[in-house]
C-alpha atoms as a PDB file:
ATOM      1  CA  UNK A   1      70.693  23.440-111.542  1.00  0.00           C
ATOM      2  CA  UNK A   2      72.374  21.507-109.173  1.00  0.00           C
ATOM      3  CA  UNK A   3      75.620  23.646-109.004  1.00  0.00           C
ATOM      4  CA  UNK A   4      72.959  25.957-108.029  1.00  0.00           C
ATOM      5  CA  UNK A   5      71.784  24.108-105.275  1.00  0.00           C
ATOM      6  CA  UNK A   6      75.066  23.470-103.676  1.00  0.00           C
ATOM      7  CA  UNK A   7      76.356  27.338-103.549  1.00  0.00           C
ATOM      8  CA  UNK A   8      72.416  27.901-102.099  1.00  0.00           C
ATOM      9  CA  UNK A   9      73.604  25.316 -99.003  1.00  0.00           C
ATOM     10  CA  UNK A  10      76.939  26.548 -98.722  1.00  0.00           C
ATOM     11  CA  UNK A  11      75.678  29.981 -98.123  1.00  0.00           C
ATOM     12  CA  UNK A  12      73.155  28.493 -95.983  1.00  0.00           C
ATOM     13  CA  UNK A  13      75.674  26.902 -94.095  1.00  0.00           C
ATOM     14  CA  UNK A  14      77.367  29.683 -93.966  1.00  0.00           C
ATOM     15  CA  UNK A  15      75.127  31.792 -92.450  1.00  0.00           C
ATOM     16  CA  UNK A  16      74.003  29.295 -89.893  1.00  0.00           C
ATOM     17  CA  UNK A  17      77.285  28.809 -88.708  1.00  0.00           C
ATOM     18  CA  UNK A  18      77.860  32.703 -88.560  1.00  0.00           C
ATOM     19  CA  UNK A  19      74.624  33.261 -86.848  1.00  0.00           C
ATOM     20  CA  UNK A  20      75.437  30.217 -84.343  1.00  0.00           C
ATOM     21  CA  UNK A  21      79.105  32.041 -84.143  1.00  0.00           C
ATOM     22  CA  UNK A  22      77.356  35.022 -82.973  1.00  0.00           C
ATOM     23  CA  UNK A  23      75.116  33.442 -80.477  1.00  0.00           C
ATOM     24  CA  UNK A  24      78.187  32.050 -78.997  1.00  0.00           C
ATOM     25  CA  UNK A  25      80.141  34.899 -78.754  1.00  0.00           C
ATOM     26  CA  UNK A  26      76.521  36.855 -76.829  1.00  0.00           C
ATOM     27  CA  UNK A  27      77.137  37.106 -73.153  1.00  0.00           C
ATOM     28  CA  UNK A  28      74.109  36.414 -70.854  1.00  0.00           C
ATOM     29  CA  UNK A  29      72.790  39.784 -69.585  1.00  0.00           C
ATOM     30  CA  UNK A  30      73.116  38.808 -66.059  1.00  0.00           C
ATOM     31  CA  UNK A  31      73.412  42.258 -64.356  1.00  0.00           C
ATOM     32  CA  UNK A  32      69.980  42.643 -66.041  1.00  0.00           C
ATOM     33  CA  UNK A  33      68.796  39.444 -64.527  1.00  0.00           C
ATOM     34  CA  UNK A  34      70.161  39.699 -61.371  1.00  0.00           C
ATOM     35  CA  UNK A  35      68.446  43.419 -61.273  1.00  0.00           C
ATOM     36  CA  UNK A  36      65.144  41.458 -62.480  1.00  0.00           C
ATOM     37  CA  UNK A  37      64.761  39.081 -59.657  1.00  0.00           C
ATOM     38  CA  UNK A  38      66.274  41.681 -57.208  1.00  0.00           C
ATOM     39  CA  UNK A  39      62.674  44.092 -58.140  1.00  0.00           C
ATOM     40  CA  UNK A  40      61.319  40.917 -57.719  1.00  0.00           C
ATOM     41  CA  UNK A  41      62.330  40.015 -53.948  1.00  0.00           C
ATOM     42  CA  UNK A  42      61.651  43.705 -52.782  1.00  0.00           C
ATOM     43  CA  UNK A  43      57.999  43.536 -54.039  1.00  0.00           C
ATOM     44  CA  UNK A  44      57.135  39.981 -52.548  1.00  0.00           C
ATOM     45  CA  UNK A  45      59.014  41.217 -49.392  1.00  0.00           C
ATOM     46  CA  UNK A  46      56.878  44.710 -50.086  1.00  0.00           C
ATOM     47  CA  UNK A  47      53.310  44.440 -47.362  1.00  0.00           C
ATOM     48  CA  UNK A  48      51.122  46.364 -49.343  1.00  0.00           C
ATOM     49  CA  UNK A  49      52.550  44.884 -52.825  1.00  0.00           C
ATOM     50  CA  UNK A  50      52.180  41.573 -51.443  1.00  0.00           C
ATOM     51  CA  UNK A  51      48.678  42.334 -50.132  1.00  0.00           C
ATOM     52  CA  UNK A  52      47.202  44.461 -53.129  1.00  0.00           C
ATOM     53  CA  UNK A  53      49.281  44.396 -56.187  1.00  0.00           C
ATOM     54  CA  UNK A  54      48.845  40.220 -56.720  1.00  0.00           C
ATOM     55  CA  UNK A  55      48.431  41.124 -60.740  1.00  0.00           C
ATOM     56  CA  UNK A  56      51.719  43.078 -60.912  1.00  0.00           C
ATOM     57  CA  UNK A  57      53.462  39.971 -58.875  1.00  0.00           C
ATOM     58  CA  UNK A  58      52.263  37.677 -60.898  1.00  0.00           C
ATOM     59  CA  UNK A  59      53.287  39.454 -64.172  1.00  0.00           C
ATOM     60  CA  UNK A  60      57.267  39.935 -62.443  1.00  0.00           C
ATOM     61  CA  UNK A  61      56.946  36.095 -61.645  1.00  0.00           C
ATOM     62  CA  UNK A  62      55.983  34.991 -65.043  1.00  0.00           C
ATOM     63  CA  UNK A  63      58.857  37.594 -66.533  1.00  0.00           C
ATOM     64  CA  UNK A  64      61.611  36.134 -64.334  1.00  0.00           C
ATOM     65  CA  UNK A  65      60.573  32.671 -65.725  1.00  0.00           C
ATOM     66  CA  UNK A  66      60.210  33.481 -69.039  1.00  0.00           C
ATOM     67  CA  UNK A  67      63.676  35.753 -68.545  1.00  0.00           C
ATOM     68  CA  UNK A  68      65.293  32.154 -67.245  1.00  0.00           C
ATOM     69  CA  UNK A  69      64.007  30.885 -70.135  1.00  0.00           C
ATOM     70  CA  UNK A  70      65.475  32.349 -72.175  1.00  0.00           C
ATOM     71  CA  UNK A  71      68.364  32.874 -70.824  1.00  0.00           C
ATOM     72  CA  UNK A  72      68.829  28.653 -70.756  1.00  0.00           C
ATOM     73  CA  UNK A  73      68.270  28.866 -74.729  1.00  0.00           C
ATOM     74  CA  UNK A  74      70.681  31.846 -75.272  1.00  0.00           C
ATOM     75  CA  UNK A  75      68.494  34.093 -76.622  1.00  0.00           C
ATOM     76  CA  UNK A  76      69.981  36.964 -74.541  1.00  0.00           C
ATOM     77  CA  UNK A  77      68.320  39.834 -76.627  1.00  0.00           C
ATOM     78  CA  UNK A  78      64.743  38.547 -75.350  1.00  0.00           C
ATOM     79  CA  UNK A  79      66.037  36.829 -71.910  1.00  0.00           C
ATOM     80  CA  UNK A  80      67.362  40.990 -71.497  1.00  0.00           C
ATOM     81  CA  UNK A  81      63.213  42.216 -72.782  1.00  0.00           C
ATOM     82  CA  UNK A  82      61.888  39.793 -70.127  1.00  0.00           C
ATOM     83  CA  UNK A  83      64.107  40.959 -67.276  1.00  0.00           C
ATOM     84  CA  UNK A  84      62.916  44.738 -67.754  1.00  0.00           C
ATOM     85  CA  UNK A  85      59.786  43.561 -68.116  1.00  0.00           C
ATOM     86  CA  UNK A  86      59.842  41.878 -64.398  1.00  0.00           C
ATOM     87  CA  UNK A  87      61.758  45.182 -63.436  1.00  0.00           C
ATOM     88  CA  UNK A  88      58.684  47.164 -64.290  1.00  0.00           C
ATOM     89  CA  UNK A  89      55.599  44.801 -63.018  1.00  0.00           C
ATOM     90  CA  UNK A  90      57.671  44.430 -59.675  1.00  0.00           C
ATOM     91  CA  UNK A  91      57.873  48.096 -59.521  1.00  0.00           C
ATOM     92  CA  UNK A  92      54.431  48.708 -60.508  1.00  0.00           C
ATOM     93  CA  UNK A  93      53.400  46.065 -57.617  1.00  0.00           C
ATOM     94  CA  UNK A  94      54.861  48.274 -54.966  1.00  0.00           C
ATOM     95  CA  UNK A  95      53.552  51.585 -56.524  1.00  0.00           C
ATOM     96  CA  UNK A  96      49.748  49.931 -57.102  1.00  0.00           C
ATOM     97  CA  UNK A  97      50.047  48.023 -53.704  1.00  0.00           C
ATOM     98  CA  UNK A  98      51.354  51.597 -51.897  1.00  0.00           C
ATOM     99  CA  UNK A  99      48.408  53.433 -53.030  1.00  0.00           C
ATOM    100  CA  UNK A 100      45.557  50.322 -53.048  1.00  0.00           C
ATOM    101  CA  UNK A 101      46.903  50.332 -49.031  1.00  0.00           C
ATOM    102  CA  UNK A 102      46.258  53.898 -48.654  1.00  0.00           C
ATOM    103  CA  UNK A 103      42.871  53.563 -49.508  1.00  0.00           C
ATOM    104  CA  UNK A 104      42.268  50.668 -47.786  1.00  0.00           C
ATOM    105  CA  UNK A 105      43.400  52.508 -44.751  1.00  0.00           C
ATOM    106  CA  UNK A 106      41.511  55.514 -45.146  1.00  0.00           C
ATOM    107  CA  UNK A 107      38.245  52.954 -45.681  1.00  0.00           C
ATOM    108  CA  UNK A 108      38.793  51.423 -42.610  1.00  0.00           C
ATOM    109  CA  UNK A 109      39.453  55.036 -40.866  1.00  0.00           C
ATOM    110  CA  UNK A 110      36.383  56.447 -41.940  1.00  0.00           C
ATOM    111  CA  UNK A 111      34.153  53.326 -41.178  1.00  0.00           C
ATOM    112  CA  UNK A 112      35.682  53.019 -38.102  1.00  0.00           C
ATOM    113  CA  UNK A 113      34.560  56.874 -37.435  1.00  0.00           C
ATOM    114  CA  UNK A 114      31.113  55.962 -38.857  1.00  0.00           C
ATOM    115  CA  UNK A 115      30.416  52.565 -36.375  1.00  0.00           C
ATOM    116  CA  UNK A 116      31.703  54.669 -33.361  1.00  0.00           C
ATOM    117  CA  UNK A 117      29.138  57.051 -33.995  1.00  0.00           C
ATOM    118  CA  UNK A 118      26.749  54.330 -34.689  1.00  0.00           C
ATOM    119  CA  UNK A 119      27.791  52.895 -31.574  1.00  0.00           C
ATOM    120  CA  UNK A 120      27.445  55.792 -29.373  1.00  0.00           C
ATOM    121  CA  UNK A 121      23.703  56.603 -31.020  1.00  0.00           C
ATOM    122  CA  UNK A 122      22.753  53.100 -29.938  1.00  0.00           C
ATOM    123  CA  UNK A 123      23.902  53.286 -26.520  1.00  0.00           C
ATOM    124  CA  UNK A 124      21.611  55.975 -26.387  1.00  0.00           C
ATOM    125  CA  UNK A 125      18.214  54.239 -27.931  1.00  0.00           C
ATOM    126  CA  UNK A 126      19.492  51.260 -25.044  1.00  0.00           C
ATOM    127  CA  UNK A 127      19.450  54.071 -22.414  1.00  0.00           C
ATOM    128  CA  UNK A 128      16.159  55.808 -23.693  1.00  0.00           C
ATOM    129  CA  UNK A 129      14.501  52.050 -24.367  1.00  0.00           C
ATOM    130  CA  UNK A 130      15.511  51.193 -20.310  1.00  0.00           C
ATOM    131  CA  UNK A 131      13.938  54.202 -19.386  1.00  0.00           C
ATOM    132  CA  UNK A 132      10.943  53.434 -21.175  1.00  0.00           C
ATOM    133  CA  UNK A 133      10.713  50.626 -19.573  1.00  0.00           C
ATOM    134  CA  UNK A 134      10.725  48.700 -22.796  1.00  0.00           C
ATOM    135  CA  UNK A 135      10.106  44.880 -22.472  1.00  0.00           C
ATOM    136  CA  UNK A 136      13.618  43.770 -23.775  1.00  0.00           C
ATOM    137  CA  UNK A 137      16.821  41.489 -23.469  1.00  0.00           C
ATOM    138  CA  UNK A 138      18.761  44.024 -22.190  1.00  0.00           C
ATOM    139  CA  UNK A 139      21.466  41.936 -21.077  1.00  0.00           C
ATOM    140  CA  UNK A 140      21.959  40.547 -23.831  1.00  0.00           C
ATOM    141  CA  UNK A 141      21.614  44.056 -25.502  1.00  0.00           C
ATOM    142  CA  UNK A 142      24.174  45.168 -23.341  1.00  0.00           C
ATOM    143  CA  UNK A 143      26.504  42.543 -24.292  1.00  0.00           C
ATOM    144  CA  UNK A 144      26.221  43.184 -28.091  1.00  0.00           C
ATOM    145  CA  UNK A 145      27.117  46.690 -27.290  1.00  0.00           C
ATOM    146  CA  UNK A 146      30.298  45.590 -25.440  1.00  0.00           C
ATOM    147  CA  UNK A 147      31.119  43.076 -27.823  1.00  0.00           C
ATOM    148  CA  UNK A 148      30.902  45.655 -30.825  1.00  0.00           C
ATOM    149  CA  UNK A 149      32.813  48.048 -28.703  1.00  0.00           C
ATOM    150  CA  UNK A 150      35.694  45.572 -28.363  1.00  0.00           C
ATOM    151  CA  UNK A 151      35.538  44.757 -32.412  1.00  0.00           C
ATOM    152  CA  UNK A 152      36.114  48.451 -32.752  1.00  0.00           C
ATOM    153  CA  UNK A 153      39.179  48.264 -31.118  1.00  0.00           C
ATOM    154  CA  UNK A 154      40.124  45.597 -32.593  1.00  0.00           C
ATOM    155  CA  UNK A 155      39.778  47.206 -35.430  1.00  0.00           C
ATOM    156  CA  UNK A 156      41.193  50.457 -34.721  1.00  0.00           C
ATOM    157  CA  UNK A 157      44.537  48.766 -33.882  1.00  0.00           C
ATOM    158  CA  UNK A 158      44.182  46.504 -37.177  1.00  0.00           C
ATOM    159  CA  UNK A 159      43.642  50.239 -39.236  1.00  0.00           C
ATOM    160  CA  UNK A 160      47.134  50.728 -39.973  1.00  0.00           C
ATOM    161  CA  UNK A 161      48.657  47.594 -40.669  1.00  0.00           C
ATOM    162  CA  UNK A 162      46.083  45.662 -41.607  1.00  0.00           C
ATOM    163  CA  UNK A 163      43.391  47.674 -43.421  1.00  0.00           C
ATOM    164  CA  UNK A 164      41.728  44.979 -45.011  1.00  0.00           C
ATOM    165  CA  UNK A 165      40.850  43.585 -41.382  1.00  0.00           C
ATOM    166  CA  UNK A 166      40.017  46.404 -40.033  1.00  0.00           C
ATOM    167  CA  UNK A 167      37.086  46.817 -42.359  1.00  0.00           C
ATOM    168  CA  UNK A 168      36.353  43.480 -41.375  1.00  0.00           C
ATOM    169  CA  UNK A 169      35.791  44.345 -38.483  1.00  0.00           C
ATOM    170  CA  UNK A 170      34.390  47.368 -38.733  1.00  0.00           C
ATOM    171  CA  UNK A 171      31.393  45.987 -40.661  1.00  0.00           C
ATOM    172  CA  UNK A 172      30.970  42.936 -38.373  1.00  0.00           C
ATOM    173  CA  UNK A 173      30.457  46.064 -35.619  1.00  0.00           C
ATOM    174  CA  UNK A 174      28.140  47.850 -37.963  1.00  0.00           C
ATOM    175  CA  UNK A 175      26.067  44.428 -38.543  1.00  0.00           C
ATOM    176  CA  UNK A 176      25.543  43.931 -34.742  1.00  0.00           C
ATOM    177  CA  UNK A 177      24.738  47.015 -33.519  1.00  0.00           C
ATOM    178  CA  UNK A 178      22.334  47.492 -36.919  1.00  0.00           C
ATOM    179  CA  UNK A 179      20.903  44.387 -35.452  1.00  0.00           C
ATOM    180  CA  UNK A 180      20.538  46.030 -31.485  1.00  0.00           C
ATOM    181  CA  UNK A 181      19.091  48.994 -33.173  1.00  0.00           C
ATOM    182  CA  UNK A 182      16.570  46.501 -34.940  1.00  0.00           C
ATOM    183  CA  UNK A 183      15.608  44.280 -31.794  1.00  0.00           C
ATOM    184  CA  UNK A 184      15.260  48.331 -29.775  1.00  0.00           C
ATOM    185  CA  UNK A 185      12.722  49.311 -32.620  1.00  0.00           C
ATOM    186  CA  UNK A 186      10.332  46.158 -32.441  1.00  0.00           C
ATOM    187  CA  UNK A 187      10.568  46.635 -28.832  1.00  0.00           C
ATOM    188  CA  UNK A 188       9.322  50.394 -29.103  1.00  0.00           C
ATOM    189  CA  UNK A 189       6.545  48.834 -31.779  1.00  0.00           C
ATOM    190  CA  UNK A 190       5.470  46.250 -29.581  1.00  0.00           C
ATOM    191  CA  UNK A 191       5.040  48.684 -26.304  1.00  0.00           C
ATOM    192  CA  UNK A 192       2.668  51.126 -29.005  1.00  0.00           C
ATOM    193  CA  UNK A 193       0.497  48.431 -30.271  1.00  0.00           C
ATOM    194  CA  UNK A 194      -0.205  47.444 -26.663  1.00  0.00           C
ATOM    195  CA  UNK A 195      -1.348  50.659 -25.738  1.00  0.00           C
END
């Protein structure tokens, strides 16, 4: 029985020292790596991946680490898994950011559309309200309207770069001139209930 032990440690030996033999004979898979954290640069360098694809970025960064990792240990099969794995999130961070971007943009477009017609109706209840002789602050009235009309530019020059701000700013517009339109109306109600 304890013959049989021995040969059972020898062999284990053995095979340790053949699988440790292998491990350092394994070469790092560095063109792998090095093609790991370059995906990685060109999506945190990418403006919409940066801006809309935070989950994909996030999965790349915890890759590369993991890849490093690895890598450190020489475990080279799964330091080689992580580094495709950052490969693909990165590349899914530019594709998902490219497209969340497009939306974005064509959100701010149309809202943008939307408050300039919003804005031009409620130039027109000021106008009709003035002629009505409506008791109101119409200076101040008249200032919300400019003000709005400058947030509108604002954000139509924000549309394309920055989409996210220029439905920002879009709905800030939209709130004041929902609130003009509001002040108008209780003017009109308050002229009718005194007649």
């Amino acid at each position: 029985m304890h013959k049989k032990q021995r040969i059972k440690r020898v062999v284990c030996f053995m095979v340790w020292g053949f699988m440790i033999f292998l491990g350092g004979c394994a070469k790092p898979p560095t063109e792998e790596m090095a093609s790991a954290t370059e995906a990685l640069i060109r999506a945190e360098n990418d403006p919409d991946a940066a801006a809309f694809g935070e989950t994909s970025l996030n999965r790349a960064r915890d890759a590369i680490f993991r890849m490093r990792q690895e890598a450190n240990a020489k475990r080279y099969e799964a330091a080689k898994s992580f580094a495709a794995e950052a490969i693909s999130a990165a590349e899914k961070a530019v594709s998902d950011g490219r497209a969340a971007a497009q939306r974005a943009r064509e959100e701010a477009s149309g809202l943008i559309s939307s408050v300039k017609n919003s804005l031009t109706e409620t130039e027109g209840l000021l106008s009709n309200a003035k002629g009505n002789g409506l008791s109101l602050d119409y200076e101040a009235l008249d200032q919300g309207i400019e003000d709005a009309r400058d947030v509108v530019t604002q954000a139509e020059a924000a549309a394309a770069a920055q989409p996210r701000e220029a439905v920002e700013k879009g709905q800030a517009a939209r709130a004041a001139l929902s609130d003009i339109r509001v002040q108008i109306s209780q003017g009109v109600r308050e002229t009718s209930s005194k007649k």
